[in-house]
N, C-alpha and C. Protein backbone atom coordinates (compact mmCIF):
# COMPACT_ATOMS: atom_id res chain seq x y z
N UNK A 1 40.02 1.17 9.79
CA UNK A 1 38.60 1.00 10.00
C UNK A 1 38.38 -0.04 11.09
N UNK A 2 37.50 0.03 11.55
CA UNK A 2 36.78 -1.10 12.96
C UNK A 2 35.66 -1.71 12.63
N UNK A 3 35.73 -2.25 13.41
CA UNK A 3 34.58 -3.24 13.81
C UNK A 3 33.30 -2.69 14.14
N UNK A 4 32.07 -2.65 13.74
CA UNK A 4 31.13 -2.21 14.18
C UNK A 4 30.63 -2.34 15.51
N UNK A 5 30.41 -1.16 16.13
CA UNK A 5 29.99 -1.41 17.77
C UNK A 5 28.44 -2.34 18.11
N UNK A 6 28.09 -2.60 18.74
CA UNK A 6 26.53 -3.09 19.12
C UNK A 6 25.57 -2.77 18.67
N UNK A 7 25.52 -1.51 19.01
CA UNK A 7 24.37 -0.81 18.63
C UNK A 7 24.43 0.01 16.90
N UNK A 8 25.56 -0.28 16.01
CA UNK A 8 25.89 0.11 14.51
C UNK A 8 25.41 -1.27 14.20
N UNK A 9 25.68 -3.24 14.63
CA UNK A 9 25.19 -3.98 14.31
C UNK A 9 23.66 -4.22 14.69
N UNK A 10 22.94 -3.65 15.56
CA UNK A 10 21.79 -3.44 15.90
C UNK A 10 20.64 -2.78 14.79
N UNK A 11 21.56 -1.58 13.88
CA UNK A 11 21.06 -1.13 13.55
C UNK A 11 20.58 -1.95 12.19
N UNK A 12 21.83 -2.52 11.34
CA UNK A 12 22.31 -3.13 10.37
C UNK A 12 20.43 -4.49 10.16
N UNK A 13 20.94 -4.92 11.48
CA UNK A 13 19.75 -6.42 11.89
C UNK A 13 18.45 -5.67 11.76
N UNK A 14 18.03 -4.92 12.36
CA UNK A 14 17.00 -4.15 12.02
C UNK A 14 16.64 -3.83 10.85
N UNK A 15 17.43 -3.21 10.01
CA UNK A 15 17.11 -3.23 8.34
C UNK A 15 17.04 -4.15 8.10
N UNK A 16 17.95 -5.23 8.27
CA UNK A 16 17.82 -6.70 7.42
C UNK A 16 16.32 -7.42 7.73
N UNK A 17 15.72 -7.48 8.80
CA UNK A 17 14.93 -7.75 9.45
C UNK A 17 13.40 -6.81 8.87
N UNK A 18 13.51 -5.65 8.70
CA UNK A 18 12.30 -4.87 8.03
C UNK A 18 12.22 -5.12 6.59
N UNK A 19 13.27 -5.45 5.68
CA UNK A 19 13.66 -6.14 4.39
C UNK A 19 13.10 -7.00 4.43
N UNK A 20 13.26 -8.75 4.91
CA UNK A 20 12.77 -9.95 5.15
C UNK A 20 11.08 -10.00 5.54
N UNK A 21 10.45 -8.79 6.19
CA UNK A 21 9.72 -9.02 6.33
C UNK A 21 8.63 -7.47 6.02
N UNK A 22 9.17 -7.27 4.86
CA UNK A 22 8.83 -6.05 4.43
C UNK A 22 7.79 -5.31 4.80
N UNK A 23 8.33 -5.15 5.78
CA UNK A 23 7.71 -3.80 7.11
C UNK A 23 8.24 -2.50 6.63
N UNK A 24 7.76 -1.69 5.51
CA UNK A 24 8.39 -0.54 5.13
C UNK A 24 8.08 0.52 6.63
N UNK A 25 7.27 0.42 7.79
CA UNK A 25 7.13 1.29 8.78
C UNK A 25 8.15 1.19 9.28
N UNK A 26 8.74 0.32 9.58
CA UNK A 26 9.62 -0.12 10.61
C UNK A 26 11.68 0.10 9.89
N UNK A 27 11.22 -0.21 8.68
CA UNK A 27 12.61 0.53 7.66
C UNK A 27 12.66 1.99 7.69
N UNK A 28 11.49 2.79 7.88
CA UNK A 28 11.35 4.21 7.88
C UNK A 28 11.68 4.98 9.09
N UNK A 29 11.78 3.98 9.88
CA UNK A 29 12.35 4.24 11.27
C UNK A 29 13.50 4.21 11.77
N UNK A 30 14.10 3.80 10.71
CA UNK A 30 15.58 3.92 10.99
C UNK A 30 16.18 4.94 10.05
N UNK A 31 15.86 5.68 9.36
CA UNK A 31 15.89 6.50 8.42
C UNK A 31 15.80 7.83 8.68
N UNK A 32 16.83 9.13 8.14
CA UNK A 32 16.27 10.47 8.48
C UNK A 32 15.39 10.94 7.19
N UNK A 33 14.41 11.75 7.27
CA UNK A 33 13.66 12.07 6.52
C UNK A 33 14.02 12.86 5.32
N UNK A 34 15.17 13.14 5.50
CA UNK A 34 15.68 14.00 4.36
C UNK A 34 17.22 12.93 3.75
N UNK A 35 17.22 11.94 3.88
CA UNK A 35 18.10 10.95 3.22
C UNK A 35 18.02 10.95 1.87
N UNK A 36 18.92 10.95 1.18
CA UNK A 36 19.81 10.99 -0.25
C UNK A 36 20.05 9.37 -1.04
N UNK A 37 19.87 8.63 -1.35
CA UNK A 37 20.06 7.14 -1.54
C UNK A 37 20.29 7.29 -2.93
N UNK A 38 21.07 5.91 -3.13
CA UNK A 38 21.69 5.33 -4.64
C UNK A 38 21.20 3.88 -4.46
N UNK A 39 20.06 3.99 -5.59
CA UNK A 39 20.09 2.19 -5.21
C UNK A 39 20.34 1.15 -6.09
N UNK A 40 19.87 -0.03 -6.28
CA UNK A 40 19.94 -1.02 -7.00
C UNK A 40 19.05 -0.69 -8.31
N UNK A 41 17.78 -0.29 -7.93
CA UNK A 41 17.05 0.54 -9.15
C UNK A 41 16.45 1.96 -9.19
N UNK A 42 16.76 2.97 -8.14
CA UNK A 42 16.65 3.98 -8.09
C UNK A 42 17.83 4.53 -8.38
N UNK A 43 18.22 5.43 -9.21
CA UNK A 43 19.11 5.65 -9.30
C UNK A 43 19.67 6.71 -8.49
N UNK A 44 18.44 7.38 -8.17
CA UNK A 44 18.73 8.74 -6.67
C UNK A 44 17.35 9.00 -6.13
N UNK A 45 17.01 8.80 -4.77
CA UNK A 45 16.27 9.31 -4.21
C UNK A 45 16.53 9.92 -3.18
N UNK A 46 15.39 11.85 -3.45
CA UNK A 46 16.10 12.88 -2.46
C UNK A 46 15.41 13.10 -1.04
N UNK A 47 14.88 11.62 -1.08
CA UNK A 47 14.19 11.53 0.37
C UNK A 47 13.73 10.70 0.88
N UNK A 48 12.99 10.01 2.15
CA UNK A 48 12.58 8.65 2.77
C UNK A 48 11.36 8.05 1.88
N UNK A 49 10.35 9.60 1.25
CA UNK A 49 9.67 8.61 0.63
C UNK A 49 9.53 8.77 -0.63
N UNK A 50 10.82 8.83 -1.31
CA UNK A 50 11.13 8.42 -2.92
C UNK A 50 11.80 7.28 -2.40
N UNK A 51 12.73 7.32 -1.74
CA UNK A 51 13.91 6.01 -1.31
C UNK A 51 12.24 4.89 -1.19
N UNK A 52 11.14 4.84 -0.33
CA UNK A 52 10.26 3.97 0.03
C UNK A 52 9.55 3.38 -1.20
N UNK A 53 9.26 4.39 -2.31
CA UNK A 53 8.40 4.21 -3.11
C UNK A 53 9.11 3.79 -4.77
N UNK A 54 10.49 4.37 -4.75
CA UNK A 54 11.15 4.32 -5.93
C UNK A 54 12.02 3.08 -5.82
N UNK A 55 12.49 2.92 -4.57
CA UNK A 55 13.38 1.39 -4.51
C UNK A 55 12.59 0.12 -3.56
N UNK A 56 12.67 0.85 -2.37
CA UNK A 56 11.75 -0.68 -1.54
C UNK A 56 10.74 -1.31 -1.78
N UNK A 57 9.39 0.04 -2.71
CA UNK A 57 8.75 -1.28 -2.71
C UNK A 57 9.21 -1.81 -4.44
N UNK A 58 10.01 -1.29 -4.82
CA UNK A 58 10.17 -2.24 -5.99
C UNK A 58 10.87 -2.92 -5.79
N UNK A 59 11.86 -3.36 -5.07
CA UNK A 59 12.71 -4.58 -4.58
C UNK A 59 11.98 -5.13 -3.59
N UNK A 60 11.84 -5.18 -2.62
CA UNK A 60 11.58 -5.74 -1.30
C UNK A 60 10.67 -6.85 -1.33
N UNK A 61 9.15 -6.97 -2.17
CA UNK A 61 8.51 -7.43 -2.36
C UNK A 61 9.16 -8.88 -3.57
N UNK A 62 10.18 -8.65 -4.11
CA UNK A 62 11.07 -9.79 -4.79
C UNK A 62 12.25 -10.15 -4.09
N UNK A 63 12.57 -10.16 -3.11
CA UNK A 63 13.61 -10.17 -2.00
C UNK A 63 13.13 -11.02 -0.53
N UNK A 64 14.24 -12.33 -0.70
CA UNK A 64 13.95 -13.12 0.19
C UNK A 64 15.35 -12.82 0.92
N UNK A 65 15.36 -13.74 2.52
CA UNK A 65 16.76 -13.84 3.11
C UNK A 65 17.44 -13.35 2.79
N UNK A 66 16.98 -11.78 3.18
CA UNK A 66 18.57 -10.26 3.16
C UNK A 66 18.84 -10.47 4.14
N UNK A 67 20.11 -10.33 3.98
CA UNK A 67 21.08 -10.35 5.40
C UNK A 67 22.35 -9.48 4.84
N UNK A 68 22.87 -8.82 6.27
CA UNK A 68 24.75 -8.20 5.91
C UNK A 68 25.37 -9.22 6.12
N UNK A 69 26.70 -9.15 5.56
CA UNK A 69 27.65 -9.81 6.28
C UNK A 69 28.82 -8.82 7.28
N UNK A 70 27.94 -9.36 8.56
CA UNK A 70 28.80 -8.77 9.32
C UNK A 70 30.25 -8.95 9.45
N UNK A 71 30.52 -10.49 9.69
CA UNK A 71 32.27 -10.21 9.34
C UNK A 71 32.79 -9.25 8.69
N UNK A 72 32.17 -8.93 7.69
CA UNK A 72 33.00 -8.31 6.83
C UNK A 72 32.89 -6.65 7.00
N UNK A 73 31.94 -6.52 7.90
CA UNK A 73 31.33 -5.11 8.39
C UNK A 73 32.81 -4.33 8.35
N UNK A 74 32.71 -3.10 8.06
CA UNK A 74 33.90 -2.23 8.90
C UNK A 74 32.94 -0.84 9.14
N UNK A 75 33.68 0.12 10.02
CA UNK A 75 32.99 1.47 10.46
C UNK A 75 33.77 2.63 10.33
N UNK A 76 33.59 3.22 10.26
CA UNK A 76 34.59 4.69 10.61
C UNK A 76 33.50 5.70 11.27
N UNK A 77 34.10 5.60 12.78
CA UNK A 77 32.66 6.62 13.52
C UNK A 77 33.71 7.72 14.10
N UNK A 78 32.84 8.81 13.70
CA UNK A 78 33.49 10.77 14.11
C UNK A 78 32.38 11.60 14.22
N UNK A 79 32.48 11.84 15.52
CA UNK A 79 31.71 13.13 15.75
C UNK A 79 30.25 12.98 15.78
N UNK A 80 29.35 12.08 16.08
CA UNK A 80 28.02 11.72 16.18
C UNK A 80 27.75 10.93 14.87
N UNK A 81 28.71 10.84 13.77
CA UNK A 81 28.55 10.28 12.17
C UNK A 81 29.51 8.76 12.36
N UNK A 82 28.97 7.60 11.73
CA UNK A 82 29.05 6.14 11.33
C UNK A 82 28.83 6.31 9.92
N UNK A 83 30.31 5.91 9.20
CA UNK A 83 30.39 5.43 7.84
C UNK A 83 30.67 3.75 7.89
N UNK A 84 29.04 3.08 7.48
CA UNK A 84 29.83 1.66 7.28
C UNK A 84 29.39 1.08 5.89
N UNK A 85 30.69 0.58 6.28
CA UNK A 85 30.89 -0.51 4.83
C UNK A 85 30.72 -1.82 4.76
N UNK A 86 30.19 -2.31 4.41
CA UNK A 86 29.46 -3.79 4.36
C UNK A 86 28.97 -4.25 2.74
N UNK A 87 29.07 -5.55 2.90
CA UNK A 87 28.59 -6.41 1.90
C UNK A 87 26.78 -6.84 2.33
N UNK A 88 26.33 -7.24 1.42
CA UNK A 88 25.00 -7.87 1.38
C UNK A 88 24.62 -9.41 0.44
N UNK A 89 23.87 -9.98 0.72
CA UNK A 89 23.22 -11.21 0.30
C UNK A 89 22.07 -11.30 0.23
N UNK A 90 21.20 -11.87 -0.31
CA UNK A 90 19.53 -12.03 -0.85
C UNK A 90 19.21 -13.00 -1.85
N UNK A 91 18.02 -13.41 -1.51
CA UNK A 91 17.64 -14.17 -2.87
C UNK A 91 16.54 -13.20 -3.43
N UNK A 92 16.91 -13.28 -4.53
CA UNK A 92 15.68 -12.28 -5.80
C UNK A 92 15.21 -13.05 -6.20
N UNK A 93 13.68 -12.51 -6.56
CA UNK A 93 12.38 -13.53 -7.65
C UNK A 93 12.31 -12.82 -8.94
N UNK A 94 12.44 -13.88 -10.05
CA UNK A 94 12.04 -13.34 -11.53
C UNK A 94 10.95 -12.79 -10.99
N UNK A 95 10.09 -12.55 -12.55
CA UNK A 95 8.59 -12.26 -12.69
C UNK A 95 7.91 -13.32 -12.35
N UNK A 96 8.56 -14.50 -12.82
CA UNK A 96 7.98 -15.45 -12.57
C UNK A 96 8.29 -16.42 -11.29
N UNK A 97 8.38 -15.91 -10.42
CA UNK A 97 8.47 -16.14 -9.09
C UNK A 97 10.12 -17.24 -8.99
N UNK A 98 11.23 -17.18 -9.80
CA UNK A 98 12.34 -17.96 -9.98
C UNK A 98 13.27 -17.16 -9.18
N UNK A 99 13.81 -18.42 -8.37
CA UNK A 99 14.31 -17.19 -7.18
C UNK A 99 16.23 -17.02 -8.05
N UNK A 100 16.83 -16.35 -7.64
CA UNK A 100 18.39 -16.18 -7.61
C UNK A 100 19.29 -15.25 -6.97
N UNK A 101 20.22 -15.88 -7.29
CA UNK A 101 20.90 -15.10 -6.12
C UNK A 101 21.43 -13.83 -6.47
N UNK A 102 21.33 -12.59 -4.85
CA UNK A 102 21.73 -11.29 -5.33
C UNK A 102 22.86 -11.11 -4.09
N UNK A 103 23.81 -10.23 -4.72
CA UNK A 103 24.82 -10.08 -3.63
C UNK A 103 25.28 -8.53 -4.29
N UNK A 104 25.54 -7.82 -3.00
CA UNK A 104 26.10 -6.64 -3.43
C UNK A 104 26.97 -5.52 -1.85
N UNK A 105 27.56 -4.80 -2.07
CA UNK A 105 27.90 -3.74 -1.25
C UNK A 105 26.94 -2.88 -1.47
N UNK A 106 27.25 -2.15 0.19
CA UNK A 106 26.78 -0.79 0.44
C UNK A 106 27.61 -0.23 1.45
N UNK A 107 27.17 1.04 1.20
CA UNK A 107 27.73 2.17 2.06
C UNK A 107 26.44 2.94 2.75
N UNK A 108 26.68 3.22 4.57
CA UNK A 108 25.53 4.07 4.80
C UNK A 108 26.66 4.91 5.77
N UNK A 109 26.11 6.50 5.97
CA UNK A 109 26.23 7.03 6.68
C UNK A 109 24.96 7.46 7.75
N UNK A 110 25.35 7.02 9.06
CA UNK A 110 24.52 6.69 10.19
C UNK A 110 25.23 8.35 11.29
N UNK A 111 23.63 8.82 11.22
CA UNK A 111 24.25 9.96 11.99
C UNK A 111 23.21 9.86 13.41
N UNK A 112 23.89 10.06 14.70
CA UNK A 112 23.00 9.66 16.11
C UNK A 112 22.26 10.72 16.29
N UNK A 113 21.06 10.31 16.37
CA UNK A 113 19.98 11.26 16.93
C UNK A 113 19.57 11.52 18.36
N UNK A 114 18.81 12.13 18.97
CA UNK A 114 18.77 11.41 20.28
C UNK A 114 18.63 10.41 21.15
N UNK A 115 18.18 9.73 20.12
CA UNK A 115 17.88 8.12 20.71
C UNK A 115 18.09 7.24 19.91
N UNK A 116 18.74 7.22 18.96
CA UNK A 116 18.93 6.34 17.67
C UNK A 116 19.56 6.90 16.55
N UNK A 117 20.27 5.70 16.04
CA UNK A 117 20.89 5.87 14.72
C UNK A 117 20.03 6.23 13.84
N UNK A 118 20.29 7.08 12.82
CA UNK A 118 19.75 6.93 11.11
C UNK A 118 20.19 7.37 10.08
N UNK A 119 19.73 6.52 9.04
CA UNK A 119 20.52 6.83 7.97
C UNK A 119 20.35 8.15 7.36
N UNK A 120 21.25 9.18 6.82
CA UNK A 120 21.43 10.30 5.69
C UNK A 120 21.88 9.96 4.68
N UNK A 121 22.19 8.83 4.37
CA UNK A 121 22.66 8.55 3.21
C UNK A 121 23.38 7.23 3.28
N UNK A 122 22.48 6.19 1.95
CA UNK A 122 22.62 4.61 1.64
C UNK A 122 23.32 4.90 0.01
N UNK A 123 24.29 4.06 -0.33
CA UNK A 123 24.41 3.41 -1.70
C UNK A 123 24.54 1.81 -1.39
N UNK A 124 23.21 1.44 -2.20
CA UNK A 124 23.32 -0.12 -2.57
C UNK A 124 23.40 -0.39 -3.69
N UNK A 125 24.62 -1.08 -4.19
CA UNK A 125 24.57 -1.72 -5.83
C UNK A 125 25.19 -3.59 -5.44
N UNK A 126 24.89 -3.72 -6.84
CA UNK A 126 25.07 -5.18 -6.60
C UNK A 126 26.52 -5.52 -7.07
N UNK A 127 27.18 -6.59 -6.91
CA UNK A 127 28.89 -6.54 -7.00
C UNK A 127 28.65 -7.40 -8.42
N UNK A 128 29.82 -6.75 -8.66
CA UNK A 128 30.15 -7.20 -10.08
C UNK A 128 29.89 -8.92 -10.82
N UNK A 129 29.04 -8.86 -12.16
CA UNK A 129 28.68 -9.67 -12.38
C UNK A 129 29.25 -11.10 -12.68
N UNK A 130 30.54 -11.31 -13.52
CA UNK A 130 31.22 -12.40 -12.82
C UNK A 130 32.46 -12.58 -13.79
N UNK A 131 33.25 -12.83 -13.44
CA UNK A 131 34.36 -12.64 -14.24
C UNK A 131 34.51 -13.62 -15.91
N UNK A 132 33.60 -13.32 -16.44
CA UNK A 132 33.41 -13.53 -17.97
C UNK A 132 33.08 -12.32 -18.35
N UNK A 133 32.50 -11.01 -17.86
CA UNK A 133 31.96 -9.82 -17.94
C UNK A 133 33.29 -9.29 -18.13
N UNK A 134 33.51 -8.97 -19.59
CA UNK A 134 34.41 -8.05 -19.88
C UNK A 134 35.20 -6.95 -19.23
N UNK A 135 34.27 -6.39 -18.81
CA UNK A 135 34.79 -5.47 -17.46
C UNK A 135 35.36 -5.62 -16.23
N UNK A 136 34.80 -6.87 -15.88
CA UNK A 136 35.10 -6.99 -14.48
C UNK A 136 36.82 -7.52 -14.75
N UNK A 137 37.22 -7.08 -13.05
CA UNK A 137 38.87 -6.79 -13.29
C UNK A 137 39.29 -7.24 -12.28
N UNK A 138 39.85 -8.52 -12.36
CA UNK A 138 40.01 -9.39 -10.99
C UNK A 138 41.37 -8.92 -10.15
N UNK A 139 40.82 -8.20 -8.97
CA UNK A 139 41.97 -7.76 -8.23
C UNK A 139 41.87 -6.63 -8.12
N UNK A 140 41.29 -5.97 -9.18
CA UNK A 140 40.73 -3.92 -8.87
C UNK A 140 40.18 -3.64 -8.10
């Protein structure tokens, strides 16, 4: 796997950036209209505006300082298609406006259009809760 090119981290900043400042127009724009998503609380949406209405605005609006971590970015690009893999960071608000911290992976596949990347397909979940969690399996 590689390094993400310019314009795959271009794209990345742009989401992070429509997130932070929850511009759902401007997230929809990087998006193909018929996108497939797995999210943090959607569990599937079969399009831009279930993905808009079933996950963003129910996260986004409790979501401070999203950012990727690019270091950790990797890509696999074939044939007009970008699979990247990346980590994420955020602060989340209770109900009661108590912020904490959220961290998780995702996966998007970024397919080039004529003038721009977009996504066909996001999974965002959050990384495992912390190693007192029975499950979690240090080193798996």
């Amino acid at each position: 796997m590689d390094l993400p090119s310019e314009d795959i981290t271009h794209w990345l900043r742009s989401f992070s950036t429509a997130v932070r400042d929850q511009d759902f127009k401007a997230g929809k724009l990087l998006f193909d209209g018929r996108v497939v998503s797995f999210g943090t609380v959607c569990v599937r949406a079969e399009n831009l505006d279930e993905l808009e209405s079933h996950q963003w605005r129910s996260v986004w609006p409790n979501t401070r300082d999203f950012e990727f971590d690019y270091t950790a970015t990797r890509v696999l690009v074939e044939a007009g298609q970008t699979v990247v893999l990346t980590h994420w960071s955020s602060t989340g608000l209770t109900g009661d406006d108590q912020p904490f911290q959220r961290r998780g992976r995702a996966t998007l596949v970024l397919r080039k259009d004529a003038s721009q990347w977009k996504a066909i397909h996001t999974h965002f979940s959050i990384e495992p809760m912390s190693k007192h969690d029975p499950l979690f399996r240090q080193g798996a």
